[in-house]
C-alpha atoms as a PDB file:
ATOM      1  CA  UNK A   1     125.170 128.610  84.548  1.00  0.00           C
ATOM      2  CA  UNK A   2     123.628 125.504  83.615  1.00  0.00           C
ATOM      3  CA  UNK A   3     120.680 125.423  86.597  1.00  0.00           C
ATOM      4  CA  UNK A   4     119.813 122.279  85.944  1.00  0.00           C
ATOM      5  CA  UNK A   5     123.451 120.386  86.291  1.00  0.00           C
ATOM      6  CA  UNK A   6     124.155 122.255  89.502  1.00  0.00           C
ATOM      7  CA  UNK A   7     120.781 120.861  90.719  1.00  0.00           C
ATOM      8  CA  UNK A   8     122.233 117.610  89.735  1.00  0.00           C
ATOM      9  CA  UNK A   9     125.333 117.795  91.716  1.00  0.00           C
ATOM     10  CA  UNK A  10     123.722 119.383  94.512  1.00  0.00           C
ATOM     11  CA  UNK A  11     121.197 116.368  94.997  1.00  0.00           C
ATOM     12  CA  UNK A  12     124.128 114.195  94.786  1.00  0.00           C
ATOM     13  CA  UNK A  13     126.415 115.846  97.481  1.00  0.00           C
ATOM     14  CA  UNK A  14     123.104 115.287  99.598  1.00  0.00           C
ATOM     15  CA  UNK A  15     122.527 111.470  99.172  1.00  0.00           C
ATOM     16  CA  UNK A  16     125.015 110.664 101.819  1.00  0.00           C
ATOM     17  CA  UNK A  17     123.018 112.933 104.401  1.00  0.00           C
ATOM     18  CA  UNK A  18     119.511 111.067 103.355  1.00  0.00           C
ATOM     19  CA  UNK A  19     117.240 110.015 106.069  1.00  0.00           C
ATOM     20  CA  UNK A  20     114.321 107.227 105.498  1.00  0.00           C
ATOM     21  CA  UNK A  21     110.948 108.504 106.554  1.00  0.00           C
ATOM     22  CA  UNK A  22     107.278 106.826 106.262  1.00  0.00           C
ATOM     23  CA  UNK A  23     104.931 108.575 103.684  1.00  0.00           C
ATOM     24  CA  UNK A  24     101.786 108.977 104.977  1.00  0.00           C
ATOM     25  CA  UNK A  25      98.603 109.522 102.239  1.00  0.00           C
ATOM     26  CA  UNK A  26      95.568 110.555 103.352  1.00  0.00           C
ATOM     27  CA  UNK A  27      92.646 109.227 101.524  1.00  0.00           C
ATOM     28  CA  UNK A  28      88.784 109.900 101.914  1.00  0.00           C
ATOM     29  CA  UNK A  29      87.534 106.481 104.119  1.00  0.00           C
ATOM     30  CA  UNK A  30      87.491 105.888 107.752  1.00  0.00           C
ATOM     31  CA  UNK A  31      90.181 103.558 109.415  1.00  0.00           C
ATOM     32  CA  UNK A  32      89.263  99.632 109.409  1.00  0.00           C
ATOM     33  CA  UNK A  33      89.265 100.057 113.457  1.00  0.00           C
ATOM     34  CA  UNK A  34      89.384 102.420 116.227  1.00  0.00           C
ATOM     35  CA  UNK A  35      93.268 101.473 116.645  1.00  0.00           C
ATOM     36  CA  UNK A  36      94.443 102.066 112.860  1.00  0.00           C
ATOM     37  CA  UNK A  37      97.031 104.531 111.822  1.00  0.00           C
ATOM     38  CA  UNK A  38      94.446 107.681 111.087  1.00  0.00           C
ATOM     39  CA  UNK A  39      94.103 111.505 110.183  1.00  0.00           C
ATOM     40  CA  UNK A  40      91.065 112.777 112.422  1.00  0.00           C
ATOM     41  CA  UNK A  41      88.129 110.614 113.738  1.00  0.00           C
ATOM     42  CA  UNK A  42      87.944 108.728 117.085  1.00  0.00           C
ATOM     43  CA  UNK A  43      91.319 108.227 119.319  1.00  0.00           C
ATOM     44  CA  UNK A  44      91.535 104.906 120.624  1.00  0.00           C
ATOM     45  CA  UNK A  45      91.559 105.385 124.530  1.00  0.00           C
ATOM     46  CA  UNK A  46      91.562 102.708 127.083  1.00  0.00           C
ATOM     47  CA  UNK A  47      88.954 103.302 129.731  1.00  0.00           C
ATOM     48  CA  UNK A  48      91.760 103.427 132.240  1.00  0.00           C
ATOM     49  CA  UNK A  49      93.418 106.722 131.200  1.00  0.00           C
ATOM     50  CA  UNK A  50      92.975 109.958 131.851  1.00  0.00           C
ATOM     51  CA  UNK A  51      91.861 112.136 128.503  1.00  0.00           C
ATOM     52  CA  UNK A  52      94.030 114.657 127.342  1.00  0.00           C
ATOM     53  CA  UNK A  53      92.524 118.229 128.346  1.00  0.00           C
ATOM     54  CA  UNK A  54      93.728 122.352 128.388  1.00  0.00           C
ATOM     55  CA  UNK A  55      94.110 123.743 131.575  1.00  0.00           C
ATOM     56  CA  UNK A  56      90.601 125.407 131.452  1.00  0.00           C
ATOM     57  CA  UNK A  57      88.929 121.559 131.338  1.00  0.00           C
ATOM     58  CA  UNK A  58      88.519 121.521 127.529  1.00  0.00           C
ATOM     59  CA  UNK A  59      89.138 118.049 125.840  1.00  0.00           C
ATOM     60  CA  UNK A  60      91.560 117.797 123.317  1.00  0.00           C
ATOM     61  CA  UNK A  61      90.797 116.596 119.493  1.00  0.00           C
ATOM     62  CA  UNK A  62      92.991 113.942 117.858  1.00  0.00           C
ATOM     63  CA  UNK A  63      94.502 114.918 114.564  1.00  0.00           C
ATOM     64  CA  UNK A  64      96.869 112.002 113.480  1.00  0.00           C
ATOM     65  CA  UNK A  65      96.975 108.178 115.401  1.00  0.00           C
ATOM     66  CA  UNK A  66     100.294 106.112 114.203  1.00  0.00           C
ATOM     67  CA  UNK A  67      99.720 102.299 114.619  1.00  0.00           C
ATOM     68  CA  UNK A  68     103.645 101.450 114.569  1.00  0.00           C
ATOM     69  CA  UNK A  69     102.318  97.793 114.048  1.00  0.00           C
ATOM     70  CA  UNK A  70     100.658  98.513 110.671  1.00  0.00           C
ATOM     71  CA  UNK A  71     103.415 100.924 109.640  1.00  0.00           C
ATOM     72  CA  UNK A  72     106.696  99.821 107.903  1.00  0.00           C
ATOM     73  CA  UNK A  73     109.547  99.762 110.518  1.00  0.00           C
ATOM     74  CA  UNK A  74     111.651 103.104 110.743  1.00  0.00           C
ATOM     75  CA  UNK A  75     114.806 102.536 111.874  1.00  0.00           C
ATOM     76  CA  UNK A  76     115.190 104.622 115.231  1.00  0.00           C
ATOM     77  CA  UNK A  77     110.915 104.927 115.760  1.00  0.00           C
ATOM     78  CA  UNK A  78     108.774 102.529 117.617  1.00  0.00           C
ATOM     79  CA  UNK A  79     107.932  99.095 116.007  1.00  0.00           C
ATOM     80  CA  UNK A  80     104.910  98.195 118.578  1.00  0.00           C
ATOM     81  CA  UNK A  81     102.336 100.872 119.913  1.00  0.00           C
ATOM     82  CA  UNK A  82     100.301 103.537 118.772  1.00  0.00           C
ATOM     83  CA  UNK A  83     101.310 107.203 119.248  1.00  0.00           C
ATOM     84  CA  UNK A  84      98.551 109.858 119.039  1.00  0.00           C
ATOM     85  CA  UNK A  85      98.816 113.714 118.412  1.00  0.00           C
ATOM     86  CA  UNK A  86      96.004 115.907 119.924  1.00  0.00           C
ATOM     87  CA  UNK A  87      95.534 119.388 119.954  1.00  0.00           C
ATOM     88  CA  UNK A  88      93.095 121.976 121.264  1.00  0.00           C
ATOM     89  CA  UNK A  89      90.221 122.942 119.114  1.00  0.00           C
ATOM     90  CA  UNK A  90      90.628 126.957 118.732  1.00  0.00           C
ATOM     91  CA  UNK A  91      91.549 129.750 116.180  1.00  0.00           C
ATOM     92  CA  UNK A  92      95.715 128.626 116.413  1.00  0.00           C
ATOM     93  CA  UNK A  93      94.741 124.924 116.471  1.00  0.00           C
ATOM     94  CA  UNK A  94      96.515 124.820 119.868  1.00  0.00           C
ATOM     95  CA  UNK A  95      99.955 126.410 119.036  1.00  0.00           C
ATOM     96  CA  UNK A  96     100.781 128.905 122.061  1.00  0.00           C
ATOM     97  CA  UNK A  97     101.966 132.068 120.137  1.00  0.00           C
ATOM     98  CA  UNK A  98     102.366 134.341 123.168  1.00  0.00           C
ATOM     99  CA  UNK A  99     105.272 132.020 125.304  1.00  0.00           C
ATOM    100  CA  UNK A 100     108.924 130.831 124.746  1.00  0.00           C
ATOM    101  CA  UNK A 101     109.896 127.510 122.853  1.00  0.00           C
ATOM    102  CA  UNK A 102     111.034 126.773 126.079  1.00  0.00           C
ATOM    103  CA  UNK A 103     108.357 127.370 128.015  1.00  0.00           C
ATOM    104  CA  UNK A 104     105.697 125.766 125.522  1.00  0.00           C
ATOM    105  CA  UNK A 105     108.084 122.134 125.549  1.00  0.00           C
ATOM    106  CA  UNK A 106     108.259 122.335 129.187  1.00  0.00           C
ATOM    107  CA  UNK A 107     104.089 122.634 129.664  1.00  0.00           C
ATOM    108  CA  UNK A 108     102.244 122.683 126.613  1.00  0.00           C
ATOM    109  CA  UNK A 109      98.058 123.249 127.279  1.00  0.00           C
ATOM    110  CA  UNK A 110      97.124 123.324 123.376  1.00  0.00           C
ATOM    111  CA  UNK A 111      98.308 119.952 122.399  1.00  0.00           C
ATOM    112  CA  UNK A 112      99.323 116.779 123.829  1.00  0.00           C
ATOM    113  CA  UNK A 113     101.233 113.800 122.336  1.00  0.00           C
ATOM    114  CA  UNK A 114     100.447 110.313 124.022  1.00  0.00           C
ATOM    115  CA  UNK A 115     102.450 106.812 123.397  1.00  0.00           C
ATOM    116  CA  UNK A 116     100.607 103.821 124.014  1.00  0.00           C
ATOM    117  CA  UNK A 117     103.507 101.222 124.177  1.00  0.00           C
ATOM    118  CA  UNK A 118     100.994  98.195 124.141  1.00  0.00           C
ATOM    119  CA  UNK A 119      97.714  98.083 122.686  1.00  0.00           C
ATOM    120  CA  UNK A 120      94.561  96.618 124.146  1.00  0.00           C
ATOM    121  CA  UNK A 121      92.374  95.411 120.634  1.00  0.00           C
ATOM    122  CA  UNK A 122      89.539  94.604 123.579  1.00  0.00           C
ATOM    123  CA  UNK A 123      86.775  97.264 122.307  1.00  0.00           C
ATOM    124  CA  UNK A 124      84.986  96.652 125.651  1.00  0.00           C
ATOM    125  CA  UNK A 125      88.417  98.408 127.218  1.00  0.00           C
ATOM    126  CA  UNK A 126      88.438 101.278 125.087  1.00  0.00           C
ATOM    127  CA  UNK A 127      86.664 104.468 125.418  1.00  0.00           C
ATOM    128  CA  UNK A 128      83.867 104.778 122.556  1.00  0.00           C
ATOM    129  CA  UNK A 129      82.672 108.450 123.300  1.00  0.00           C
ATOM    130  CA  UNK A 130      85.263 110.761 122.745  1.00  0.00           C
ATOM    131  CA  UNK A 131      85.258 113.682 120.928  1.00  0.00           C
ATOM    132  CA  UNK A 132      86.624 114.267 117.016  1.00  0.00           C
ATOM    133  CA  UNK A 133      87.431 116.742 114.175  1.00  0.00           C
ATOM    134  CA  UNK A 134      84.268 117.722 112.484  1.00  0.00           C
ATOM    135  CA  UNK A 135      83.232 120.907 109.896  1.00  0.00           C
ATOM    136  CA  UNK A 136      82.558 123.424 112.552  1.00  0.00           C
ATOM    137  CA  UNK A 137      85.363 122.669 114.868  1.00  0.00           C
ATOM    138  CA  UNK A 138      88.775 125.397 114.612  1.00  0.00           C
ATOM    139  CA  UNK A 139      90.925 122.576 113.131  1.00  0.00           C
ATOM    140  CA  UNK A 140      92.876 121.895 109.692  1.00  0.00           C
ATOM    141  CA  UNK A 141      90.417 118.682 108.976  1.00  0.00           C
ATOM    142  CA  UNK A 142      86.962 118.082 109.247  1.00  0.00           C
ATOM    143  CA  UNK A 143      86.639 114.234 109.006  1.00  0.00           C
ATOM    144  CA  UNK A 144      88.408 110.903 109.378  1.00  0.00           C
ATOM    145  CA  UNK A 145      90.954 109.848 106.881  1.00  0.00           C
ATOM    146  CA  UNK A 146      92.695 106.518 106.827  1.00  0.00           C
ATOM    147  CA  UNK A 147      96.074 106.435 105.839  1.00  0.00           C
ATOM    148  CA  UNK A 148      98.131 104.474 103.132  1.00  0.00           C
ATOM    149  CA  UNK A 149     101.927 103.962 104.485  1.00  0.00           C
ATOM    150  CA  UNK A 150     104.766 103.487 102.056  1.00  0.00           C
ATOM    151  CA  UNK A 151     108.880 103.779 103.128  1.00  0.00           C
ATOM    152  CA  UNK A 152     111.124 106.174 101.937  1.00  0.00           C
ATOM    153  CA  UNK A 153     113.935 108.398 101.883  1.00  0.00           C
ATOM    154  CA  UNK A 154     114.096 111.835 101.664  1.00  0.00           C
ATOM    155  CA  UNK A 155     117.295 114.615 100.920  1.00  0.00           C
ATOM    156  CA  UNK A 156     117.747 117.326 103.005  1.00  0.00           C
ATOM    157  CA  UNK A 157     115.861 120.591 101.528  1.00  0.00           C
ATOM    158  CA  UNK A 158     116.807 123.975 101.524  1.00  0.00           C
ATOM    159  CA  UNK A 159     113.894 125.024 104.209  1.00  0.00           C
ATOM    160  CA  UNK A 160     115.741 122.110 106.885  1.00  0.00           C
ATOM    161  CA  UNK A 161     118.381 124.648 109.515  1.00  0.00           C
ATOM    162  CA  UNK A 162     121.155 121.223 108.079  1.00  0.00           C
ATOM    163  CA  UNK A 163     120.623 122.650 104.650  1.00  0.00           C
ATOM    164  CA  UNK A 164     123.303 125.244 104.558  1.00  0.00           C
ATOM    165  CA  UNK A 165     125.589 122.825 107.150  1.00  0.00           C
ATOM    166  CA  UNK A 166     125.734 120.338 104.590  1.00  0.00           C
ATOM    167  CA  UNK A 167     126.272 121.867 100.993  1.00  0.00           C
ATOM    168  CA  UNK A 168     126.048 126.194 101.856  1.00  0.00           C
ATOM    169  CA  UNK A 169     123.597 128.378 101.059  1.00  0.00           C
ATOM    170  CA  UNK A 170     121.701 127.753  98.421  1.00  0.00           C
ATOM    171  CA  UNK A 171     121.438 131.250  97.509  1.00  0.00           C
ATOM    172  CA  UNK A 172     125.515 131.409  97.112  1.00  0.00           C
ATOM    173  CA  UNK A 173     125.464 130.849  93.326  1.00  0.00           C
ATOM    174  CA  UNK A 174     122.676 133.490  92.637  1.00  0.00           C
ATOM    175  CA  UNK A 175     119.110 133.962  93.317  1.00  0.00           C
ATOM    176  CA  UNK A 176     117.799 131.520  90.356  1.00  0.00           C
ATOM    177  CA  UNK A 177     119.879 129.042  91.612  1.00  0.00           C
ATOM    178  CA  UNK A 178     118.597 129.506  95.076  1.00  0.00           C
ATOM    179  CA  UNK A 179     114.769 129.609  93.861  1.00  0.00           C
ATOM    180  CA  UNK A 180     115.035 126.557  91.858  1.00  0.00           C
ATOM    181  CA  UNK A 181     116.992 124.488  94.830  1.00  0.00           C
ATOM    182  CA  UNK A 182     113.582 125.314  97.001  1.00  0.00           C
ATOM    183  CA  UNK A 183     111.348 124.597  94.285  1.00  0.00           C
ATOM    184  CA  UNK A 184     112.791 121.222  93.307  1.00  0.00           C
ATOM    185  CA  UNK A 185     114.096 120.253  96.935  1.00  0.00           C
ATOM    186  CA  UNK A 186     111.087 120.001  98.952  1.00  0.00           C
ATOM    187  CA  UNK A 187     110.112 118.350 102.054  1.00  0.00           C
ATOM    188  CA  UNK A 188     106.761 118.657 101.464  1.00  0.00           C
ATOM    189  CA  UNK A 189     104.218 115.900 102.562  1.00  0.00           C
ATOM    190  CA  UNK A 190     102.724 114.228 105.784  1.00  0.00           C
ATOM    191  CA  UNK A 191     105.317 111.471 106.969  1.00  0.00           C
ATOM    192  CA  UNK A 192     107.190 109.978 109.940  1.00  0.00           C
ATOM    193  CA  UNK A 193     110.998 110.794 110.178  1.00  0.00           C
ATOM    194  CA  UNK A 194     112.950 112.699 107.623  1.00  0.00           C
ATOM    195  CA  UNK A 195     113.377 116.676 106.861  1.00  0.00           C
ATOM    196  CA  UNK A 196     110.855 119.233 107.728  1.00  0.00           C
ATOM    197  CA  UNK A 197     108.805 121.556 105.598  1.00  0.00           C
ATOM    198  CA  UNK A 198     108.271 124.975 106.153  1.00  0.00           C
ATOM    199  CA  UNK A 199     105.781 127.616 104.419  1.00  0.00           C
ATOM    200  CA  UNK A 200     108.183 130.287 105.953  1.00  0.00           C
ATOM    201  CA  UNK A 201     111.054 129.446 108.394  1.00  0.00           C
ATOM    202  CA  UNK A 202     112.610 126.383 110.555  1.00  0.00           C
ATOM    203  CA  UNK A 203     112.330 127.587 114.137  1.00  0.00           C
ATOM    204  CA  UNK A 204     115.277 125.641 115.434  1.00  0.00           C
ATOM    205  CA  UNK A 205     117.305 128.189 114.134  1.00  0.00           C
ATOM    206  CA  UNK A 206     116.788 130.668 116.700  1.00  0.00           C
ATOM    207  CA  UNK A 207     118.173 128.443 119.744  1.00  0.00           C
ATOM    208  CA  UNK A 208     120.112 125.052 120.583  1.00  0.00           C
ATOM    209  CA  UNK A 209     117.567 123.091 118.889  1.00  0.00           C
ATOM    210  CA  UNK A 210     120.207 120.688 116.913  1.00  0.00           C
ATOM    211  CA  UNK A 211     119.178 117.681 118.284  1.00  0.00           C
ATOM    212  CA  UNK A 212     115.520 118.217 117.598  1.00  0.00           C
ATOM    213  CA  UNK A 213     114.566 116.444 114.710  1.00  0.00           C
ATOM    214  CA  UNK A 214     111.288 115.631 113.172  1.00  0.00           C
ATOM    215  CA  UNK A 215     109.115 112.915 114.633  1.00  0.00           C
ATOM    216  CA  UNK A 216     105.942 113.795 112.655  1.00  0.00           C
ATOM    217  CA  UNK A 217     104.575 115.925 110.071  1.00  0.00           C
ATOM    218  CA  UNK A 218     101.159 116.693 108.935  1.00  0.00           C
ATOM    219  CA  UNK A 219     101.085 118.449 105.512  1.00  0.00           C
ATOM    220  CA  UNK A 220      98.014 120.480 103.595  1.00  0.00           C
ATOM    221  CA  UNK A 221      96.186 118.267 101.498  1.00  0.00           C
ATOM    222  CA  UNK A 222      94.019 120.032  98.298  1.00  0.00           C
ATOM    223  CA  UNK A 223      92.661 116.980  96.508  1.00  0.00           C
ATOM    224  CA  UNK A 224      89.207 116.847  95.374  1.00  0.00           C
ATOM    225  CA  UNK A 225      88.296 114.160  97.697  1.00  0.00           C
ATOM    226  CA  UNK A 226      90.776 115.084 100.942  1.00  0.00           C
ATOM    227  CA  UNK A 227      90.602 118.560 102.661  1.00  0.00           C
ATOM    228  CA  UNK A 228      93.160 119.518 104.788  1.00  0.00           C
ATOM    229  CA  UNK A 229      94.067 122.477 105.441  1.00  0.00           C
ATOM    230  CA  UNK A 230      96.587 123.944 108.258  1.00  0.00           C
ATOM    231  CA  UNK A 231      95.693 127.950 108.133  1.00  0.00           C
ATOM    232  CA  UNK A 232      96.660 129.397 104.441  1.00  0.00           C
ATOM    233  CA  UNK A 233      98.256 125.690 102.392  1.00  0.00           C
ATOM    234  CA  UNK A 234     100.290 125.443 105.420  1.00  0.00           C
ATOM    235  CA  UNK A 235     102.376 122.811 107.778  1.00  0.00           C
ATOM    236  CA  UNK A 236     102.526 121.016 110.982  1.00  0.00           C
ATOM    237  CA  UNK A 237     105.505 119.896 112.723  1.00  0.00           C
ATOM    238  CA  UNK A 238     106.169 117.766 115.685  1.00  0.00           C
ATOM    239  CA  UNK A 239     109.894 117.837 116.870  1.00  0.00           C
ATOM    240  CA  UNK A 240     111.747 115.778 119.625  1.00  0.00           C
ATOM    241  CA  UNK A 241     115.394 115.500 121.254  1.00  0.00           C
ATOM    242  CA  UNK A 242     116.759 112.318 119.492  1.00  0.00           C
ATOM    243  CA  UNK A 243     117.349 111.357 123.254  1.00  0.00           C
ATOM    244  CA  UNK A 244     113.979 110.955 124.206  1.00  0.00           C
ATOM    245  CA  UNK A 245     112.688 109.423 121.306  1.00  0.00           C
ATOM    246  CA  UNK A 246     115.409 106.666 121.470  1.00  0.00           C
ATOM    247  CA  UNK A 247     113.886 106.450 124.924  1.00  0.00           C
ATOM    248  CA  UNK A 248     110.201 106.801 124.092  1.00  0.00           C
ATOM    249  CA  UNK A 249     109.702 109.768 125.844  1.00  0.00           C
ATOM    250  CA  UNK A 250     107.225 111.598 124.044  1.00  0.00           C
ATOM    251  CA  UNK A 251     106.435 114.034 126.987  1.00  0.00           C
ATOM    252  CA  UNK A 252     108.409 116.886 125.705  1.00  0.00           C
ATOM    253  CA  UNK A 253     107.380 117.336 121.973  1.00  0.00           C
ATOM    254  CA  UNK A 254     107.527 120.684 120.129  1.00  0.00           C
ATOM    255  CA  UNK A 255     104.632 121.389 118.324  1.00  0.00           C
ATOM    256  CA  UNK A 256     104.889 124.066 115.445  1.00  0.00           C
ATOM    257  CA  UNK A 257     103.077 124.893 112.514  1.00  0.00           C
ATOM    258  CA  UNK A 258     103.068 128.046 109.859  1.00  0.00           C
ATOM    259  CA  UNK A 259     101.287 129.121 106.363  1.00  0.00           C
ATOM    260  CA  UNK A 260     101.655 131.561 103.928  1.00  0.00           C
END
């Protein structure tokens, strides 16, 4: 078998199921402002709100802040706003391993994600004492990173529950077949949109989770100059019902995120 022509005709069956995404690099500066698309540092907060806190009173840490105005548009995902992912600062950096998918959608107390449809640039508005990621904190980054935004699109990979939907299992034509298709069709990176990545498994698999797809994902970075790290080289994930995010509803958001 020639591997590499199969790979070939494989990526090909899979251009008509490509979905554009946002690339998100992290690089080793702080964010121009307090309301720029970020990785870590200070959330932007209007004085107004409420802060995002676990049940037990402990505030919640801001990993990733999308300015959709700075970003290039994604068809299907805000244009105007800022959306913000938080998550509790502890050993599982927030996930809830002891409940139910179910459960952890319907009242999640490790992690919060917040939409702020319009934003006030009025720093005498915002909140300027909040907490943020720093080196002795339980979280995957220790620092602020600002981000460089670039449009895309992205193939389905084998790791993505669609894979198998789309063009069977990729293990069907042998097992180096099957490792090369997962080596050479990854989903790896942080971005908006697209196909997840997994270090083991995609969750929706066990449930009705078809119309989850990925709003977000936060990737391990090794540079020299960016550390982040989710657990062992591992991923984050941040699912929601197409429904509700053609709606804007960001209150039921599926956080998940594994490592090797």
């Amino acid at each position: 078998m020639d591997i590499e022509l199969e790979v070939r005709n494989i990526r090909n069956q899979l251009q008509k199921f490509a979905l554009p995404i946002i690339r998100l690099k992290p690089r080793p500066q702080n964010a121009e402002n307090i309301w720029s698309s970020k990785f870590g540092g200070k959330p932007y907060w209007p004085k107004n709100m409420s802060y995002p806190e676990t049940e037990s009173g402990n505030k919640l840490i801001l990993i990733a802040q999308l300015n959709f105005e700075e970003l290039p548009q994604l068809e299907g995902f805000p244009h105007t706003g800022i959306l913000q992912f938080f998550i509790a600062n502890n050993q599982y950096y927030g996930m809830d391993i002891d409940r139910s998918v179910e459960e952890i959608i319907s009242s999640h107390d490790g992690y919060q994600v917040i939409y702020h449809p319009v934003i006030d640039n009025n720093q005498s508005h915002l909140t300027q004492d909040l907490p943020q990621a720093e080196p002795e904190n339980y979280l995957p980054l220790s620092r602020e990173h600002r981000l460089i935004a670039t449009l895309d699109r992205e193939i389905p990979s084998p790791e993505d529950f669609r894979y198998e939907k789309y063009v069977g299992d990729p293990f069907e034509h042998g097992d180096e077949l099957g490792h090369f298709l997962y080596d050479n069709l990854s989903s790896e990176g942080s971005k908006v949109g697209g196909y997840a990545h997994f270090t083991q498994e995609d969750p929706r698999i066990y449930g009705r989770y078809d119309d989850w797809v990925l709003l977000f994902q936060m990737d391990s970075e090794y540079l020299s100059d960016v550390d982040i790290t989710w657990g062992d080289l591992g991923v984050c994930n941040f699912f929601i019902e197409k429904d509700a995010l053609r709606n804007r509803d960001f209150s039921r958001v599926w956080y998940n995120w594994d490592c090797y």
